[in-house]
C-alpha atoms as a PDB file:
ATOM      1  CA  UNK A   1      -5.529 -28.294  66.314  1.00  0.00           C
ATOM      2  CA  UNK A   2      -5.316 -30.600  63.564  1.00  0.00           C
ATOM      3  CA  UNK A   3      -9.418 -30.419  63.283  1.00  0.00           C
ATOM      4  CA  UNK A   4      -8.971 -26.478  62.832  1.00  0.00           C
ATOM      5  CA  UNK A   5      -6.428 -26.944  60.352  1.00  0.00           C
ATOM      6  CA  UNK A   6      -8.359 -29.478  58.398  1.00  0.00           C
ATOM      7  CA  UNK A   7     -11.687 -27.289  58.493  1.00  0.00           C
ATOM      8  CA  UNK A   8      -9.710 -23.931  57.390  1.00  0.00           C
ATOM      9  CA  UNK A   9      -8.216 -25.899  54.705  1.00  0.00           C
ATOM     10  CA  UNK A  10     -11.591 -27.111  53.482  1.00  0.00           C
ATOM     11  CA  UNK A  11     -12.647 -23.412  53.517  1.00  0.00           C
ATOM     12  CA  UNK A  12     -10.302 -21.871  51.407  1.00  0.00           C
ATOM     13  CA  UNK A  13     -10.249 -25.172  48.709  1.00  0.00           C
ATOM     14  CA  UNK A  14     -13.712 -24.658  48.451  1.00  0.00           C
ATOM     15  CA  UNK A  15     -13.403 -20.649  48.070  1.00  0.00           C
ATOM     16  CA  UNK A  16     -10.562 -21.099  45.447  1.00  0.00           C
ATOM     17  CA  UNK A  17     -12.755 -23.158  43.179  1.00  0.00           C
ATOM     18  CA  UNK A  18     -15.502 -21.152  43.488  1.00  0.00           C
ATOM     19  CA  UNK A  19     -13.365 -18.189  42.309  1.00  0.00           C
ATOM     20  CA  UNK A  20     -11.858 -20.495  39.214  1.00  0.00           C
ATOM     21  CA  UNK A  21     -15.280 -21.890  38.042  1.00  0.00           C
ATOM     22  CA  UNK A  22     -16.954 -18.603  38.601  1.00  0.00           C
ATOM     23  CA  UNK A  23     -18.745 -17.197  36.006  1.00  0.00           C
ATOM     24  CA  UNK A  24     -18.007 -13.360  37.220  1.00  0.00           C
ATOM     25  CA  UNK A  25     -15.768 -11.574  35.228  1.00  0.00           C
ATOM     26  CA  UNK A  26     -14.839  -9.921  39.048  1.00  0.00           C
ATOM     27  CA  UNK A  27     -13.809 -12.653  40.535  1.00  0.00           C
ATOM     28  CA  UNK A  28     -11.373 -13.862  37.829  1.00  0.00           C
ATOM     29  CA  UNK A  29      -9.678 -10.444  37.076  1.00  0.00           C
ATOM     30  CA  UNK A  30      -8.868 -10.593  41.216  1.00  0.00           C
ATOM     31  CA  UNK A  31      -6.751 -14.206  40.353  1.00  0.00           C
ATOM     32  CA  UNK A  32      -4.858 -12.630  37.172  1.00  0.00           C
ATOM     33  CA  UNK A  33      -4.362  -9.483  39.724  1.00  0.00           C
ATOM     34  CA  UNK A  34      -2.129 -11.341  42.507  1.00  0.00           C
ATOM     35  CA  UNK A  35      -0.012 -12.541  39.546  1.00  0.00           C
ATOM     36  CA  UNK A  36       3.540 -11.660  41.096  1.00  0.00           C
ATOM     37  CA  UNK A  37       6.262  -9.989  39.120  1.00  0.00           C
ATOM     38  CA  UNK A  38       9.647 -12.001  39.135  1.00  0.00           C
ATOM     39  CA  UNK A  39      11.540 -12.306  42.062  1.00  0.00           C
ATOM     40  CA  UNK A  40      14.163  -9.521  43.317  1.00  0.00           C
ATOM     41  CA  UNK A  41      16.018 -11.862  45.038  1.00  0.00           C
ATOM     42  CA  UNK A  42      17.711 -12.717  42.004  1.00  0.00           C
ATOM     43  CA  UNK A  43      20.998 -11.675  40.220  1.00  0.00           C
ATOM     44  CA  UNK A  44      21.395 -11.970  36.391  1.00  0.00           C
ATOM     45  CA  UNK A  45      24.515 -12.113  35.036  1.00  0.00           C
ATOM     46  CA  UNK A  46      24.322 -12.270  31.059  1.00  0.00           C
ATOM     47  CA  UNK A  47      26.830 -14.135  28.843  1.00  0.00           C
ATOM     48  CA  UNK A  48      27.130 -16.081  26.167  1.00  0.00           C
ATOM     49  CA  UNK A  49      25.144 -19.288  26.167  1.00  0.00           C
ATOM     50  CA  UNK A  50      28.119 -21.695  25.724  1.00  0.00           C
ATOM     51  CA  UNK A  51      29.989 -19.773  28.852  1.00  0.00           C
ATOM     52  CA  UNK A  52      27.124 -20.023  30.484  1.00  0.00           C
ATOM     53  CA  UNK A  53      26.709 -23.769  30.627  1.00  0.00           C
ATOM     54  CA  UNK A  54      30.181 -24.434  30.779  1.00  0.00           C
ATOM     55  CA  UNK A  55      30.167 -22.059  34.363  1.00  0.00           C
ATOM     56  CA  UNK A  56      27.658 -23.879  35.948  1.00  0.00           C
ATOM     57  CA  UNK A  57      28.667 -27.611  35.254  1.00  0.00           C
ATOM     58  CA  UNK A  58      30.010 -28.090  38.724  1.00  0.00           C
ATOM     59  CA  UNK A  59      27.176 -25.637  40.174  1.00  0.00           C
ATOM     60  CA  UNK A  60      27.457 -26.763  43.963  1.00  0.00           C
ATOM     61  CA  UNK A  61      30.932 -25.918  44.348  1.00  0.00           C
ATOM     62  CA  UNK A  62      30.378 -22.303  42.740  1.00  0.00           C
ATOM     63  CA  UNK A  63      27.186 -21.455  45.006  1.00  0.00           C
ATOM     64  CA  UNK A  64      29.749 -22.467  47.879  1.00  0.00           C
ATOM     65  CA  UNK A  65      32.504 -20.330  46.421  1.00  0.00           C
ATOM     66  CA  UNK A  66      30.273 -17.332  45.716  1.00  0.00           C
ATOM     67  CA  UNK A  67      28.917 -18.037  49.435  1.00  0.00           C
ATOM     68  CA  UNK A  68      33.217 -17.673  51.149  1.00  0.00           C
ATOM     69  CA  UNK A  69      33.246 -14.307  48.668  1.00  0.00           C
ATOM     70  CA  UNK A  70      30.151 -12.771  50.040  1.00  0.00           C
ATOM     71  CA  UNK A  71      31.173 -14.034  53.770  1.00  0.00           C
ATOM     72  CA  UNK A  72      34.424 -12.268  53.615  1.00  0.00           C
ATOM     73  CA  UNK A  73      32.790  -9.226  52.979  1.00  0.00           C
ATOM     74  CA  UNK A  74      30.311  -9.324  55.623  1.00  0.00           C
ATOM     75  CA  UNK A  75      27.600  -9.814  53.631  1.00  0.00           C
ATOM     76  CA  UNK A  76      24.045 -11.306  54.303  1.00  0.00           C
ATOM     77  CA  UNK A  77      23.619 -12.122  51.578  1.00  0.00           C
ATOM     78  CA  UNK A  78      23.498 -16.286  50.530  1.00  0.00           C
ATOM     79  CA  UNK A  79      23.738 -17.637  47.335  1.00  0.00           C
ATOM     80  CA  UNK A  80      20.904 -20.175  47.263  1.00  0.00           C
ATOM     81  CA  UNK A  81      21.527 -21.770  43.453  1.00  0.00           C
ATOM     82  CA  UNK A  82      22.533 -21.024  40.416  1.00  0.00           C
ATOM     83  CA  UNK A  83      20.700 -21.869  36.967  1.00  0.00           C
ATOM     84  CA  UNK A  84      21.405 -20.933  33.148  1.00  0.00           C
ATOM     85  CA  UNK A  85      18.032 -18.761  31.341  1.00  0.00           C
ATOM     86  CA  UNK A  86      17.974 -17.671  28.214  1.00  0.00           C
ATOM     87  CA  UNK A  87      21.730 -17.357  28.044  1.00  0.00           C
ATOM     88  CA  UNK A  88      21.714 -15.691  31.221  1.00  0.00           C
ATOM     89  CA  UNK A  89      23.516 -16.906  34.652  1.00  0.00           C
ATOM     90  CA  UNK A  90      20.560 -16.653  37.558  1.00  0.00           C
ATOM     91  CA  UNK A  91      21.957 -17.146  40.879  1.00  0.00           C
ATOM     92  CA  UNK A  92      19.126 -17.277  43.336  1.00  0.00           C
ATOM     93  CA  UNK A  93      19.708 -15.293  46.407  1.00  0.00           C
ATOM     94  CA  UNK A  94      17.990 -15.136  50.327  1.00  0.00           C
ATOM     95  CA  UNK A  95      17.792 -11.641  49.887  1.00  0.00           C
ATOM     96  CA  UNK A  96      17.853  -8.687  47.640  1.00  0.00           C
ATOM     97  CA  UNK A  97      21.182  -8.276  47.296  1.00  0.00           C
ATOM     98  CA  UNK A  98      23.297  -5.072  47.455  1.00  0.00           C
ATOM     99  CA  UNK A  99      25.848  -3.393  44.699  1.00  0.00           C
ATOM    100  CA  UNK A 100      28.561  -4.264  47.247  1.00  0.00           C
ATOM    101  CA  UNK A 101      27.309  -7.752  46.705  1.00  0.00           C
ATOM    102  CA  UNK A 102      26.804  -7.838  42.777  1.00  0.00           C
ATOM    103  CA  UNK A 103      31.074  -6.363  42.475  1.00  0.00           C
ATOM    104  CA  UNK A 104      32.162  -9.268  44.554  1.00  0.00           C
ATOM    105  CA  UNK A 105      30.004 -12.063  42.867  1.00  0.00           C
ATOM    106  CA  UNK A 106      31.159 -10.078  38.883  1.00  0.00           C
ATOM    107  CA  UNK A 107      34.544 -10.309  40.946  1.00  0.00           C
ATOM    108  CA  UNK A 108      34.034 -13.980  41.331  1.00  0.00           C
ATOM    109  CA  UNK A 109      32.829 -14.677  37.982  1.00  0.00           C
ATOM    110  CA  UNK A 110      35.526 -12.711  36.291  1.00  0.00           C
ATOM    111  CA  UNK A 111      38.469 -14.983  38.337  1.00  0.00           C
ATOM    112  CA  UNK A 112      36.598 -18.078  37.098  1.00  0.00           C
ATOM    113  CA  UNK A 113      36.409 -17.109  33.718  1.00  0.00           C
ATOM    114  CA  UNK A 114      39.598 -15.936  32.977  1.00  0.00           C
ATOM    115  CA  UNK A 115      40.469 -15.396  29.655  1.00  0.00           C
ATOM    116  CA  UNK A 116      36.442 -14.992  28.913  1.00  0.00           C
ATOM    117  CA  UNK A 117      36.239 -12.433  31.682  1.00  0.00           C
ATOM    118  CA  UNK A 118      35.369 -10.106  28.616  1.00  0.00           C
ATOM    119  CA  UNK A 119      32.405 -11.984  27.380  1.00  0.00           C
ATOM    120  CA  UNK A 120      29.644 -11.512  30.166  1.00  0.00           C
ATOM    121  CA  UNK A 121      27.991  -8.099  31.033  1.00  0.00           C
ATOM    122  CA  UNK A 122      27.917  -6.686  34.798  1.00  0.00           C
ATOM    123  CA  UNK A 123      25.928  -8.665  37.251  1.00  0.00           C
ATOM    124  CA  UNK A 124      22.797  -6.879  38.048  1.00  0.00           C
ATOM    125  CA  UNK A 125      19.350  -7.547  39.936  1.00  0.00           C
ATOM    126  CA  UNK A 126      15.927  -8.443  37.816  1.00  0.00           C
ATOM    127  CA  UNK A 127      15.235  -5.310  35.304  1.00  0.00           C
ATOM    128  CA  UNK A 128      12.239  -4.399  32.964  1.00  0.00           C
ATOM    129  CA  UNK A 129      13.091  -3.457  29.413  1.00  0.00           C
ATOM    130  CA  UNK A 130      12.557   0.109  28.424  1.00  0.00           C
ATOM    131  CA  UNK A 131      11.977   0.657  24.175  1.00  0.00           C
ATOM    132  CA  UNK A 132      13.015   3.939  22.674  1.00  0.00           C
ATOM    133  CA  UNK A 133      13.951   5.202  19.024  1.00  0.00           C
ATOM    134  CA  UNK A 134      16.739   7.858  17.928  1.00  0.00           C
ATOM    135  CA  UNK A 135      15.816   9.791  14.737  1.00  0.00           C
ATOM    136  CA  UNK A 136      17.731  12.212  12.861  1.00  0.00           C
ATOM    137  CA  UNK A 137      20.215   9.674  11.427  1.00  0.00           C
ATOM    138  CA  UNK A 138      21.676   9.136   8.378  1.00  0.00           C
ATOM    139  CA  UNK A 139      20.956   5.795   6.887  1.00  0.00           C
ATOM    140  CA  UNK A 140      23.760   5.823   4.257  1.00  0.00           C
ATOM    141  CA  UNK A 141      27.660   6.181   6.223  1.00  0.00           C
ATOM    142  CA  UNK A 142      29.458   9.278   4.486  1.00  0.00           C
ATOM    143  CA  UNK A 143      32.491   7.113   5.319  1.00  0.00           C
ATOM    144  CA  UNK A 144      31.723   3.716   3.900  1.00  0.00           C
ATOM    145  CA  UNK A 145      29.000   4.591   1.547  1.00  0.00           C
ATOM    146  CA  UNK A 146      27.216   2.221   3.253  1.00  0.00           C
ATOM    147  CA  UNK A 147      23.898   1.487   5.677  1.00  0.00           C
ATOM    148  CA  UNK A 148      24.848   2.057   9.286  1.00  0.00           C
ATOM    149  CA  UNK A 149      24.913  -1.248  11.397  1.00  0.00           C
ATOM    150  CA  UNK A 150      24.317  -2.257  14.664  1.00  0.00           C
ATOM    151  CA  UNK A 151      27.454  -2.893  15.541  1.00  0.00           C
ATOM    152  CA  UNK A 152      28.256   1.280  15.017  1.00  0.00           C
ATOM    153  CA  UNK A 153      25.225   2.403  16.529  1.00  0.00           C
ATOM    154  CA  UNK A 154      26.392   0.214  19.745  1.00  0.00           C
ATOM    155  CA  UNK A 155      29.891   1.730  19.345  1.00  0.00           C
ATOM    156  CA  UNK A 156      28.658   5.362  19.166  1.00  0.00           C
ATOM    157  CA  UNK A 157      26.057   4.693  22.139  1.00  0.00           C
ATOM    158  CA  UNK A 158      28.856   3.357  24.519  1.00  0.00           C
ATOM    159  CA  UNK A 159      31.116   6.354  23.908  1.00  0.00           C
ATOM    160  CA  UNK A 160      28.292   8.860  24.653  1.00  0.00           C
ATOM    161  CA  UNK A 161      28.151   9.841  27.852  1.00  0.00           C
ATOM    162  CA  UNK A 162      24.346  10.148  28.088  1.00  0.00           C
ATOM    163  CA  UNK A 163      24.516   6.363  28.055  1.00  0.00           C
ATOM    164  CA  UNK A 164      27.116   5.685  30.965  1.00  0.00           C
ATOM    165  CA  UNK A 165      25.406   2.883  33.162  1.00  0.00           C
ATOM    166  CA  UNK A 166      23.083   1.843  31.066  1.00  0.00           C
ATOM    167  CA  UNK A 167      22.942  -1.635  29.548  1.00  0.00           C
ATOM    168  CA  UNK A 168      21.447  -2.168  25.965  1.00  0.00           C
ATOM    169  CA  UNK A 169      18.768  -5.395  26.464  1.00  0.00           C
ATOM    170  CA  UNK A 170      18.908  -6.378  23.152  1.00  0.00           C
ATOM    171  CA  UNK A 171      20.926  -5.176  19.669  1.00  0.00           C
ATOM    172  CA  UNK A 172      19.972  -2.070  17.953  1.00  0.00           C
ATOM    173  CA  UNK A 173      17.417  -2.826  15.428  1.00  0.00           C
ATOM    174  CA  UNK A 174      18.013   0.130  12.270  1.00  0.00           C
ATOM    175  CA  UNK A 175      15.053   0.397   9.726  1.00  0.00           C
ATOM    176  CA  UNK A 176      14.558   3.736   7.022  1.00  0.00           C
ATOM    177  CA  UNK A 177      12.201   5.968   7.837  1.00  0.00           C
ATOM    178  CA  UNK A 178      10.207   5.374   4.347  1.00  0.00           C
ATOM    179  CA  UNK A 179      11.325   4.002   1.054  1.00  0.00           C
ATOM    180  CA  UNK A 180      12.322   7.015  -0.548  1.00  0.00           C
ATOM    181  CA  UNK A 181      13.929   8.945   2.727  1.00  0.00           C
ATOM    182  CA  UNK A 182      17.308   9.023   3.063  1.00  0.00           C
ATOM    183  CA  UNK A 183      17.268   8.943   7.539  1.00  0.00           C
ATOM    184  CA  UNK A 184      17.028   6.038   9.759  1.00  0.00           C
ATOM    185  CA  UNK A 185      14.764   5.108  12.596  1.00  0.00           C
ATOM    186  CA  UNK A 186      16.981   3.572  15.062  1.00  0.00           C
ATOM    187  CA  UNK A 187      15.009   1.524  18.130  1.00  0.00           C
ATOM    188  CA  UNK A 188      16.729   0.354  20.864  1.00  0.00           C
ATOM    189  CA  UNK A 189      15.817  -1.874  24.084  1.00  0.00           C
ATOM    190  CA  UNK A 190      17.792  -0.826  27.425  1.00  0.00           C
ATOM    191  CA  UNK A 191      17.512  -2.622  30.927  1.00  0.00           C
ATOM    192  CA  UNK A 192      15.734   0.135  33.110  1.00  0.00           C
ATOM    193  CA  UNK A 193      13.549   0.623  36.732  1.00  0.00           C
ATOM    194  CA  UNK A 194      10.100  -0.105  36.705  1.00  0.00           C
ATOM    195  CA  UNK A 195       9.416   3.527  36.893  1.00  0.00           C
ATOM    196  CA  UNK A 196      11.617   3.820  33.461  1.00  0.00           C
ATOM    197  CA  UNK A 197      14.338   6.331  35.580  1.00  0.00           C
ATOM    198  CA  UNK A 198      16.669   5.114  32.788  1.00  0.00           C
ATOM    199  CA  UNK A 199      15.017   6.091  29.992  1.00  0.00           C
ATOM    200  CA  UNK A 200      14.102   9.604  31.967  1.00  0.00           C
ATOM    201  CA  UNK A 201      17.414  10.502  31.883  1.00  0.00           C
ATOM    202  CA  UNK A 202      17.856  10.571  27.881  1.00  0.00           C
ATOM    203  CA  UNK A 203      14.682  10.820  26.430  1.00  0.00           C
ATOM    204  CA  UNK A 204      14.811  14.111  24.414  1.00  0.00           C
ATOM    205  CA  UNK A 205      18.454  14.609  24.552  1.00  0.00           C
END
């Protein structure tokens, strides 16, 4: 056994180098090609940065809490560990876990943080980002006199109801549409499918 092992071992060093050193344009698309997308088995909550460190400083008991929440519910789902990433919360799970999961584990969260329950978004799974712009605005507020900001464009967006359950990725960025024009391009970043269902839903309304 162990002299099959060794010799299939031997095989596929030898056929991995020959694929790195290989002059064939082929043969080194095929390693860029099995490049896997991030892990699904993976839920993101996002938060400030501060929060976020201060959750996780005693990270062993809150994988074993978040474990006793999802047990309760019947879940098979097991918190694995848990990690800060670019501000977000990453808590590494067994399996892909289910929305019945992500409310207990937000439920969780919120408990812990008590009086910053406020200052983290809904727990979700890994995302990609979907980019789209809104013309036909104003630049110039009739109220204020004023460019628009982000923080009104974010305001108007949450109470539209073409954007219930859907999460902004990043803030609104707001330019003019040219120097002399008086209307604003307005580009925003949401979390979406890979398929971009999301962005389906309101593109063109």
């Amino acid at each position: 056994m162990l002299k099959i092992k060794e010799t299939f071992l031997n095989k596929k060093i030898k056929q991995v180098h020959k694929v790195i050193n290989s002059s064939d344009d082929k043969a080194k698309l095929r390693i860029s090609m099995t490049t896997k997308s991030p892990s699904q088995k993976q839920v993101i909550i996002p938060m400030s940065n501060n929060i976020a460190n201060e959750f996780i400083k005693d990270s062993s008991s809150r994988i074993v809490n978040i474990n006793r929440a999802l047990k309760a519910i019947k879940s098979s789902t097991i918190a694995d560990f848990i990690r800060v990433e670019n501000k977000d919360i990453i808590i590494t799970t067994n399996n892909i876990a289910l929305d019945s999961d992500l409310q207990e584990i937000e439920k969780y969260i919120k408990n812990s943080l008590s009086s910053n329950a406020d200052k983290f978004l809904l727990a979700r799974l890994p995302q990609s980002k979907s980019y789209l712009k809104i013309v036909g605005i104003s630049f110039i507020s009739k109220k204020t006199n004023s460019h628009i900001s982000s923080d009104k464009i974010e305001d108007a967006l949450k109470n539209n109801h073409l954007f219930n359950n859907i999460v902004l990725a990043s803030r609104p960025y707001i330019i003019k549409m040219s120097s002399k024009s008086d209307m604003a391009i307005i580009w925003i970043d949401i979390w979406d499918t890979q398929t971009g269902s999301n962005a389906k839903k309101i593109i063109n309304c």
